[in-house]
Protein backbone atom coordinates (compact mmCIF):
# COMPACT_ATOMS: atom_id res chain seq x y z
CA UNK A 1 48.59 -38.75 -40.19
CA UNK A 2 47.28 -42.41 -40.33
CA UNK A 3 50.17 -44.35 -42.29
CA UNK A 4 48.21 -47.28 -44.86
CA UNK A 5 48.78 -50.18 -42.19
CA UNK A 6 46.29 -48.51 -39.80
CA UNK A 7 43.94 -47.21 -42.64
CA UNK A 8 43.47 -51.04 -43.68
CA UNK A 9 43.23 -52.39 -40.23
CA UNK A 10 40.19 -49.48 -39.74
CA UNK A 11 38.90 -51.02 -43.31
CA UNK A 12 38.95 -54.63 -42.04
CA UNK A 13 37.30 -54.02 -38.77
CA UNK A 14 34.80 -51.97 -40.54
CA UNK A 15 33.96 -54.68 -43.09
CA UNK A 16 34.43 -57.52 -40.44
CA UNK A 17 31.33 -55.84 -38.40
CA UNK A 18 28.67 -57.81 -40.46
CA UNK A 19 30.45 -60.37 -41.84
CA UNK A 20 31.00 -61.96 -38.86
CA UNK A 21 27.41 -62.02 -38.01
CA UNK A 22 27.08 -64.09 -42.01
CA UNK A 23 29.27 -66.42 -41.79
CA UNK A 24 28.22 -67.27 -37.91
CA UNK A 25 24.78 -67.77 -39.19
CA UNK A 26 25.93 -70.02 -42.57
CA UNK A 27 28.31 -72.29 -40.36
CA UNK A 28 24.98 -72.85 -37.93
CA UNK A 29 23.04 -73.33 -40.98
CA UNK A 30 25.03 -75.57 -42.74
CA UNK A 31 25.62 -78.06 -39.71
CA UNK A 32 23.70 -80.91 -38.57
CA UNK A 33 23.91 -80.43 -35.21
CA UNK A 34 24.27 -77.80 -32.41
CA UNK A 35 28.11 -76.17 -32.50
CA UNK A 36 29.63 -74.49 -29.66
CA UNK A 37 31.82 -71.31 -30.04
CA UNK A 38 35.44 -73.03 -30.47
CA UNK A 39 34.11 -75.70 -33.23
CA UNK A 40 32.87 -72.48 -35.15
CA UNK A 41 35.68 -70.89 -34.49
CA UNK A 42 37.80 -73.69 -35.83
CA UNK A 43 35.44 -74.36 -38.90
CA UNK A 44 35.85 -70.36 -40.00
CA UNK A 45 39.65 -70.98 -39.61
CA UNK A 46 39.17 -74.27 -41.98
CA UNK A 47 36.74 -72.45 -44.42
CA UNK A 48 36.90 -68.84 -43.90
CA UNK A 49 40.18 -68.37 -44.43
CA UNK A 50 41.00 -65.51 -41.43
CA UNK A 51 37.50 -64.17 -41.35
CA UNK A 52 38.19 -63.75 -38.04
CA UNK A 53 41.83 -63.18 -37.95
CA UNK A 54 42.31 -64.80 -34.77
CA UNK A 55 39.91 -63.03 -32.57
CA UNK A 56 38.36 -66.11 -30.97
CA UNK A 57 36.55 -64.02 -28.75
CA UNK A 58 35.06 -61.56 -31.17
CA UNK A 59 32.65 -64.47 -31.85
CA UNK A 60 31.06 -64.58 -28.67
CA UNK A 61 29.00 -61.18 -28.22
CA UNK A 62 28.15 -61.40 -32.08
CA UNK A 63 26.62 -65.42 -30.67
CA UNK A 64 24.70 -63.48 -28.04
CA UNK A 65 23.55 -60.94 -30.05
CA UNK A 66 22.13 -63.51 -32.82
CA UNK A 67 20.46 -65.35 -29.99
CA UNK A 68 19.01 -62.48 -28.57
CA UNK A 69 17.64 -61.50 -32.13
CA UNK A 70 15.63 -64.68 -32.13
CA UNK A 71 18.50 -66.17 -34.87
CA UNK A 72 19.68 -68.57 -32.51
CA UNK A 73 19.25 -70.95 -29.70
CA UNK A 74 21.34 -72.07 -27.57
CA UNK A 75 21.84 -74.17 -24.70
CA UNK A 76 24.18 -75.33 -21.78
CA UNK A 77 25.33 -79.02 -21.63
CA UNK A 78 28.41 -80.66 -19.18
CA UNK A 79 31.15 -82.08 -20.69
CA UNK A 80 33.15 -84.42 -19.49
CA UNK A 81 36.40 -82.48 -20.17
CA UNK A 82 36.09 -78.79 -18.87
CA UNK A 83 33.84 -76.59 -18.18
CA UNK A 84 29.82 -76.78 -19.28
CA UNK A 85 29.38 -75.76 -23.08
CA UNK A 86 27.51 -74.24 -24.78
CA UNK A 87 25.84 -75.44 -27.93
CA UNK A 88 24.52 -72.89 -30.80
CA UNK A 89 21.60 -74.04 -33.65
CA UNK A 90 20.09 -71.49 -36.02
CA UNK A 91 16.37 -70.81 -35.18
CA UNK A 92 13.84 -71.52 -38.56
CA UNK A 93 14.04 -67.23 -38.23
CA UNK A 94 17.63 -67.38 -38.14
CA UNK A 95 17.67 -69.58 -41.79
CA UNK A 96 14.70 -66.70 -43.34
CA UNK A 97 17.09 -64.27 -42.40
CA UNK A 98 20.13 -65.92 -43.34
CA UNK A 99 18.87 -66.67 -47.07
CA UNK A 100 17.87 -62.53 -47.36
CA UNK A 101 21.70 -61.86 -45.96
CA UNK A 102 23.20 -64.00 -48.31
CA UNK A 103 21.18 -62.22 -50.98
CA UNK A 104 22.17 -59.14 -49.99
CA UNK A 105 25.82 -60.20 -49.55
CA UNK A 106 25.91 -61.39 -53.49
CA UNK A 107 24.14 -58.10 -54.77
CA UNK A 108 26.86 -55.71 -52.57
CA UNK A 109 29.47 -58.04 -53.82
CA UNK A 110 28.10 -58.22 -57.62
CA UNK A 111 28.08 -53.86 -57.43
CA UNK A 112 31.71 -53.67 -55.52
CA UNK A 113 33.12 -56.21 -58.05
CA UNK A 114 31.13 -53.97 -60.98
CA UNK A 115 32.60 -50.97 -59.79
CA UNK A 116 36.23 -51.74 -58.66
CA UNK A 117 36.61 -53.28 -62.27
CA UNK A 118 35.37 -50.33 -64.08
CA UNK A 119 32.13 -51.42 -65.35
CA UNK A 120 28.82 -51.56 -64.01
């Protein structure tokens, strides 16, 4: 029998599925300029407040994935201390799609909120 630790950790990884994929897409979209993965990383951590609960690397495949949807671009510039980066930008796709997930995201939320407070 699953004790309630491991029934909330199911929970958040559940709900963190396509999150992660929002909030990617609305850091992109609200930044001037092309971001690679560890400044989005760090700007969740400022903003996001654990949305991705220290899984650095979670972030990647959900990049790829976006990119390979057409949401993103991306590409591959040297830097002067490490290894070549890569830099992220949200496609004019990625912001249609964006402003129909954040739409979404507020009518779940609205209903959840409606129900869990008894009321609809």
């Amino acid at each position: 029998m699953e004790d309630n630790a491991s029934h909330l950790k199911k929970f958040q990884k559940e709900l963190s599925a396509g999150t992660v994929s929002l909030v990617l897409l609305a850091v992109l979209g609200q930044s001037r300029q092309p971001m690679y993965g560890y400044q989005i990383a760090k700007r969740l951590e400022e903003v996001g407040e654990g949305v991705l609960s220290g899984k650095q690397s979670a972030l990647y495949p959900v990049l790829r994935n976006l990119e390979a949807a057409g949401l993103l671009d991306s590409e591959v510039e040297p830097s002067v201390s490490g290894p070549p980066r890569r830099y992220y930008r949200i496609t004019k796709p990625g912001r249609e799609v964006l402003r129909d997930w954040v739409d979404a995201w507020n009518a779940t939320r609205a209903s959840v909120d409606a129900v869990l407070q008894g009321g609809v």
